[in-house]
N, C-alpha and C. Protein backbone atom coordinates (compact mmCIF):
# COMPACT_ATOMS: atom_id res chain seq x y z
N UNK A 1 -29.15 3.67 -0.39
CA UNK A 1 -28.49 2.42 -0.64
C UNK A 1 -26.98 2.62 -0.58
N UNK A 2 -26.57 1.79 0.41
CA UNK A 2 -24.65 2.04 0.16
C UNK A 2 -24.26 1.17 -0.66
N UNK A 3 -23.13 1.55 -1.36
CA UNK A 3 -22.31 0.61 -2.99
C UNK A 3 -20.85 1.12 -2.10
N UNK A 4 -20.90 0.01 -3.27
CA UNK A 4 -18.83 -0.24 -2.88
C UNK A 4 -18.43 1.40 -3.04
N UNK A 5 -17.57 1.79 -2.47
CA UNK A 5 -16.76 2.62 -2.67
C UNK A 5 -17.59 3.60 -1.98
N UNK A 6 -18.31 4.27 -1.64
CA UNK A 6 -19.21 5.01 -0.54
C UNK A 6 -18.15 4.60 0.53
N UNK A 7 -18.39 6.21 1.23
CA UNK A 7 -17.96 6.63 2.71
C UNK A 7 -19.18 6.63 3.42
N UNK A 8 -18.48 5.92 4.78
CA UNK A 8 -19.21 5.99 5.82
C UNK A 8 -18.64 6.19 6.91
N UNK A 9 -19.28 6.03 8.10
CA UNK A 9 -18.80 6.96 9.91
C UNK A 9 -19.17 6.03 10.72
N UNK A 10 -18.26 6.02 11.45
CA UNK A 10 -18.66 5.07 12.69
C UNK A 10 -19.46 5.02 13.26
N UNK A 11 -21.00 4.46 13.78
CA UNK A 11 -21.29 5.31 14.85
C UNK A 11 -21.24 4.61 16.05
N UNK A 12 -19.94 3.85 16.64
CA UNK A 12 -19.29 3.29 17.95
C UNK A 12 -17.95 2.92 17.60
N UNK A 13 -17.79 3.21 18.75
CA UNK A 13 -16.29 2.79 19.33
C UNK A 13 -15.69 1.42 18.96
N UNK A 14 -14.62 0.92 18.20
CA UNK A 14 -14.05 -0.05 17.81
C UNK A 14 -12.54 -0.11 18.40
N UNK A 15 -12.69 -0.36 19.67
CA UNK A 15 -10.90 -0.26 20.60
C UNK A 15 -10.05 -0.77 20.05
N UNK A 16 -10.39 -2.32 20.13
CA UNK A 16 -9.28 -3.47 19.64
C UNK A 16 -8.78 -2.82 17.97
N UNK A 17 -9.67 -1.75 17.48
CA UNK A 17 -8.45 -1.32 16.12
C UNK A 17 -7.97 -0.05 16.46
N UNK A 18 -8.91 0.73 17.66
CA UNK A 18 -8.27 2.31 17.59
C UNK A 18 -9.52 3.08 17.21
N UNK A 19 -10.25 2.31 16.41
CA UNK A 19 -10.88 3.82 15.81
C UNK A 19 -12.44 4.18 16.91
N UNK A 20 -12.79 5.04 16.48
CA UNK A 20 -13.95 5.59 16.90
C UNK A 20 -14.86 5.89 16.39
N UNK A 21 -16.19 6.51 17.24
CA UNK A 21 -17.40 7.03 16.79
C UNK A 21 -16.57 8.68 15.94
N UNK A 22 -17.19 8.39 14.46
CA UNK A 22 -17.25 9.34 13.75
C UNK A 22 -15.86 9.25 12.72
N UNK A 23 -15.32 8.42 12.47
CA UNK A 23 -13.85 7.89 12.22
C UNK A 23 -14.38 7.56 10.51
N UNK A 24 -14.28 7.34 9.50
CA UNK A 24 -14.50 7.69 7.82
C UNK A 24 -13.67 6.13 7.44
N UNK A 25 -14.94 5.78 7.25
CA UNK A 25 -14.25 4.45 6.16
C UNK A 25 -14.70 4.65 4.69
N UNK A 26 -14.17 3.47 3.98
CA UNK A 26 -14.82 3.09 2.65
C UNK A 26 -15.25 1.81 2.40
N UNK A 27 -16.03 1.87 1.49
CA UNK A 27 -16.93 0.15 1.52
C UNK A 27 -15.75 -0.59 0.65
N UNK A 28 -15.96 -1.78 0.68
CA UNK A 28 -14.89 -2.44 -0.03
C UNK A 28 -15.94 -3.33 -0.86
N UNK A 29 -16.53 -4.04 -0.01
CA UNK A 29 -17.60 -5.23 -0.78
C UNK A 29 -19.04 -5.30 -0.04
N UNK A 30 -19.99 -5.12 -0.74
CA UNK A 30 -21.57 -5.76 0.25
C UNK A 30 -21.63 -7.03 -0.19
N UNK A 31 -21.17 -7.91 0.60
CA UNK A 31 -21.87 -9.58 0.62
C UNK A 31 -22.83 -9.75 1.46
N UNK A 32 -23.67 -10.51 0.94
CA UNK A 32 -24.93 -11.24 1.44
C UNK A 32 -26.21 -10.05 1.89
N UNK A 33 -26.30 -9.47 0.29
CA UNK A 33 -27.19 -8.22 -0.01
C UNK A 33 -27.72 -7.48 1.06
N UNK A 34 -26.38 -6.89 1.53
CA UNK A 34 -26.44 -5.74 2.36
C UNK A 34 -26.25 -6.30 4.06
N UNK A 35 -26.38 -7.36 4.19
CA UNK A 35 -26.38 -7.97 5.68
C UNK A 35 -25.12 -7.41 6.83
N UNK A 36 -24.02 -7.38 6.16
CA UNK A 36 -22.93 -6.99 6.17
C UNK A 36 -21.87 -6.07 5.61
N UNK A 37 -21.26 -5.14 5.79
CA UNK A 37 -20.37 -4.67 4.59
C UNK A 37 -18.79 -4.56 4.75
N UNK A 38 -18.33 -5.05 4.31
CA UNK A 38 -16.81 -4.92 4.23
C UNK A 38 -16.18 -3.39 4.24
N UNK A 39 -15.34 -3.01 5.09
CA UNK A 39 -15.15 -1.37 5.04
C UNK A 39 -13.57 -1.44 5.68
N UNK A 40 -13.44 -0.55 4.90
CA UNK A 40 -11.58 -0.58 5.25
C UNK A 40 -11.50 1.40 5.58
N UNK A 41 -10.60 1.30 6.63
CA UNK A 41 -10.30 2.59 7.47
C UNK A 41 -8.67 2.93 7.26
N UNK A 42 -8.57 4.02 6.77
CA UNK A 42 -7.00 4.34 5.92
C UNK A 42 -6.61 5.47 6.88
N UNK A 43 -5.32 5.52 7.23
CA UNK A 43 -4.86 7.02 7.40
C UNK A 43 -4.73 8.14 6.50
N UNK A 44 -4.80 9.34 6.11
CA UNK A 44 -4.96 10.30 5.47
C UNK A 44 -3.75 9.82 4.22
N UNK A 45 -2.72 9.44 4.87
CA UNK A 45 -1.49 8.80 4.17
C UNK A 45 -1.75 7.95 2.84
N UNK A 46 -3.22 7.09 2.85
CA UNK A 46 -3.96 5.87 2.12
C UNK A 46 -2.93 4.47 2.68
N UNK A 47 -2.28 4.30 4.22
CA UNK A 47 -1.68 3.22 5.37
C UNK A 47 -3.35 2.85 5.51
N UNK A 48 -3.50 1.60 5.18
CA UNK A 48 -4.77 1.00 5.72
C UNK A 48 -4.69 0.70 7.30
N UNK A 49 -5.48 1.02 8.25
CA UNK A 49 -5.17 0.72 9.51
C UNK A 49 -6.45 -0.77 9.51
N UNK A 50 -7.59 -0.91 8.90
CA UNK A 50 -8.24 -1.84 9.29
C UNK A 50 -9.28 -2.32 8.50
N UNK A 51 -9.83 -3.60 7.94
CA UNK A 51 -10.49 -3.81 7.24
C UNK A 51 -11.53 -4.73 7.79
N UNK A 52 -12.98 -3.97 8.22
CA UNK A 52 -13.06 -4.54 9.09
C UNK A 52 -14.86 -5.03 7.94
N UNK A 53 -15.31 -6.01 9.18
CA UNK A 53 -16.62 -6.31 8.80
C UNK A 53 -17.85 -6.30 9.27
N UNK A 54 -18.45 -5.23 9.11
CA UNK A 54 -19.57 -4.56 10.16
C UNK A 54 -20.61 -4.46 9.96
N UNK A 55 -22.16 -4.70 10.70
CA UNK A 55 -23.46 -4.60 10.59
C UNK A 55 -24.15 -3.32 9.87
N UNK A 56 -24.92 -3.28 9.45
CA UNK A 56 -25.08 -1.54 9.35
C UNK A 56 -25.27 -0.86 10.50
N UNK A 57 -25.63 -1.61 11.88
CA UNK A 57 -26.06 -0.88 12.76
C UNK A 57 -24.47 -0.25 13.43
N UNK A 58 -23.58 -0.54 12.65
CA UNK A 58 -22.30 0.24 13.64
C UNK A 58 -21.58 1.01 12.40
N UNK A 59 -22.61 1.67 11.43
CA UNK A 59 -21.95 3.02 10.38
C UNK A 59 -23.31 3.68 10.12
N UNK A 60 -23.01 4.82 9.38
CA UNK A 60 -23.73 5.52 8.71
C UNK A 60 -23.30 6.10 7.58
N UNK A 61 -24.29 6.63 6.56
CA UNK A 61 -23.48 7.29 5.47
C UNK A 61 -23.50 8.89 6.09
N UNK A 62 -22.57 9.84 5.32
CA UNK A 62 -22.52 10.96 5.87
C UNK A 62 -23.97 11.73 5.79
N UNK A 63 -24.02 12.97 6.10
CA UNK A 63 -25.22 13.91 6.32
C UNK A 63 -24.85 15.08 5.77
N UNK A 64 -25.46 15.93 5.02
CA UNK A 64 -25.52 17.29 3.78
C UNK A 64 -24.65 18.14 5.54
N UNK A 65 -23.71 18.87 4.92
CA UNK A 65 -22.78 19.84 5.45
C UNK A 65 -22.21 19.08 6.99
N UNK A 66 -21.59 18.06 6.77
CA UNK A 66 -20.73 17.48 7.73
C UNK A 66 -19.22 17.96 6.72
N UNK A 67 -17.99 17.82 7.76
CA UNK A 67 -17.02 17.78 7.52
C UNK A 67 -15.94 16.80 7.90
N UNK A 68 -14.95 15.96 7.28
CA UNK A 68 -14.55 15.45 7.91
C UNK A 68 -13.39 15.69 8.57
N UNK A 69 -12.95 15.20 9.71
CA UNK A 69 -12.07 16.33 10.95
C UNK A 69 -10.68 14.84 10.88
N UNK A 70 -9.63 15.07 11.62
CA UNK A 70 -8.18 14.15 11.62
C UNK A 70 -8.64 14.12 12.86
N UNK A 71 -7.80 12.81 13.32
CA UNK A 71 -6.58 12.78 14.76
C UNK A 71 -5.69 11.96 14.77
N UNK A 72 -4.41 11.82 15.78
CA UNK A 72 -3.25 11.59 14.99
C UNK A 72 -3.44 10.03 15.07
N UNK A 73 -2.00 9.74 14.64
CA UNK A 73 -2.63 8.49 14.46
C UNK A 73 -1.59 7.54 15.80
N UNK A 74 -1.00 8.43 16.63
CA UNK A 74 -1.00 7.81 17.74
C UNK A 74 -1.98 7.00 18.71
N UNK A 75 -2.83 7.55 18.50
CA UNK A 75 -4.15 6.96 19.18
C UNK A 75 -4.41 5.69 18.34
N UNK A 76 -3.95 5.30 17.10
CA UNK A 76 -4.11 3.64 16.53
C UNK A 76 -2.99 2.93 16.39
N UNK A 77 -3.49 1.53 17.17
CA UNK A 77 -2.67 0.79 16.98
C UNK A 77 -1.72 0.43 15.68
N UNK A 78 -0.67 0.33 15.77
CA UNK A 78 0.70 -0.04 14.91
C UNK A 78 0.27 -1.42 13.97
C-alpha cells in the first residue's frame, strides 16, 4: 500500500518536466482511494522541480537493495 510520504520511481519517461524512468519522487496526497497519487520530484537541494499527478501505472515503490543514483540537473527544465 503507498501513504503519503513514501518514495517512489518512475517507471517512464516524463519530457515536458525532464524527468525520467527511475527518477525518486515523494507522495504528497492519495485522492480518490488510490486512483491517482499526487507526487512531487525535488532536486537533492529539496528545489521542487515538479508536482505532478500520476496513475500507478507510471511509478513504483522501491525494491530491497536498490540505490538511489543523481544526474545533473541540467537535463531539467528551469
Amino acid at each position: 500500500m503507498i501513504e503519503v510520504r513514501d518514495r517512489v520511481i518512475l517507471t517512464q519517461d516524463i519530457p515536458e518536466h525532464g524527468l525520467k524512468t527511475g527518477d525518486v519522487g515523494h507522495v504528497l496526497r492519495v485522492p480518490n482511494q488510490g486512483e491517482v497519487y499526487e507526487i512531487r520530484f525535488a532536486a537533492l537541494s529539496g528545489r521542487p522541480i515538479a508536482d505532478l499527478t500520476l496513475s500507478p501505472e507510471q511509478f513504483r515503490q522501491p525494491r530491497p537493495r536498490e540505490i538511489e543514483t543523481a544526474r545533473p540537473l541540467a537535463d531539467i527544465p528551469r
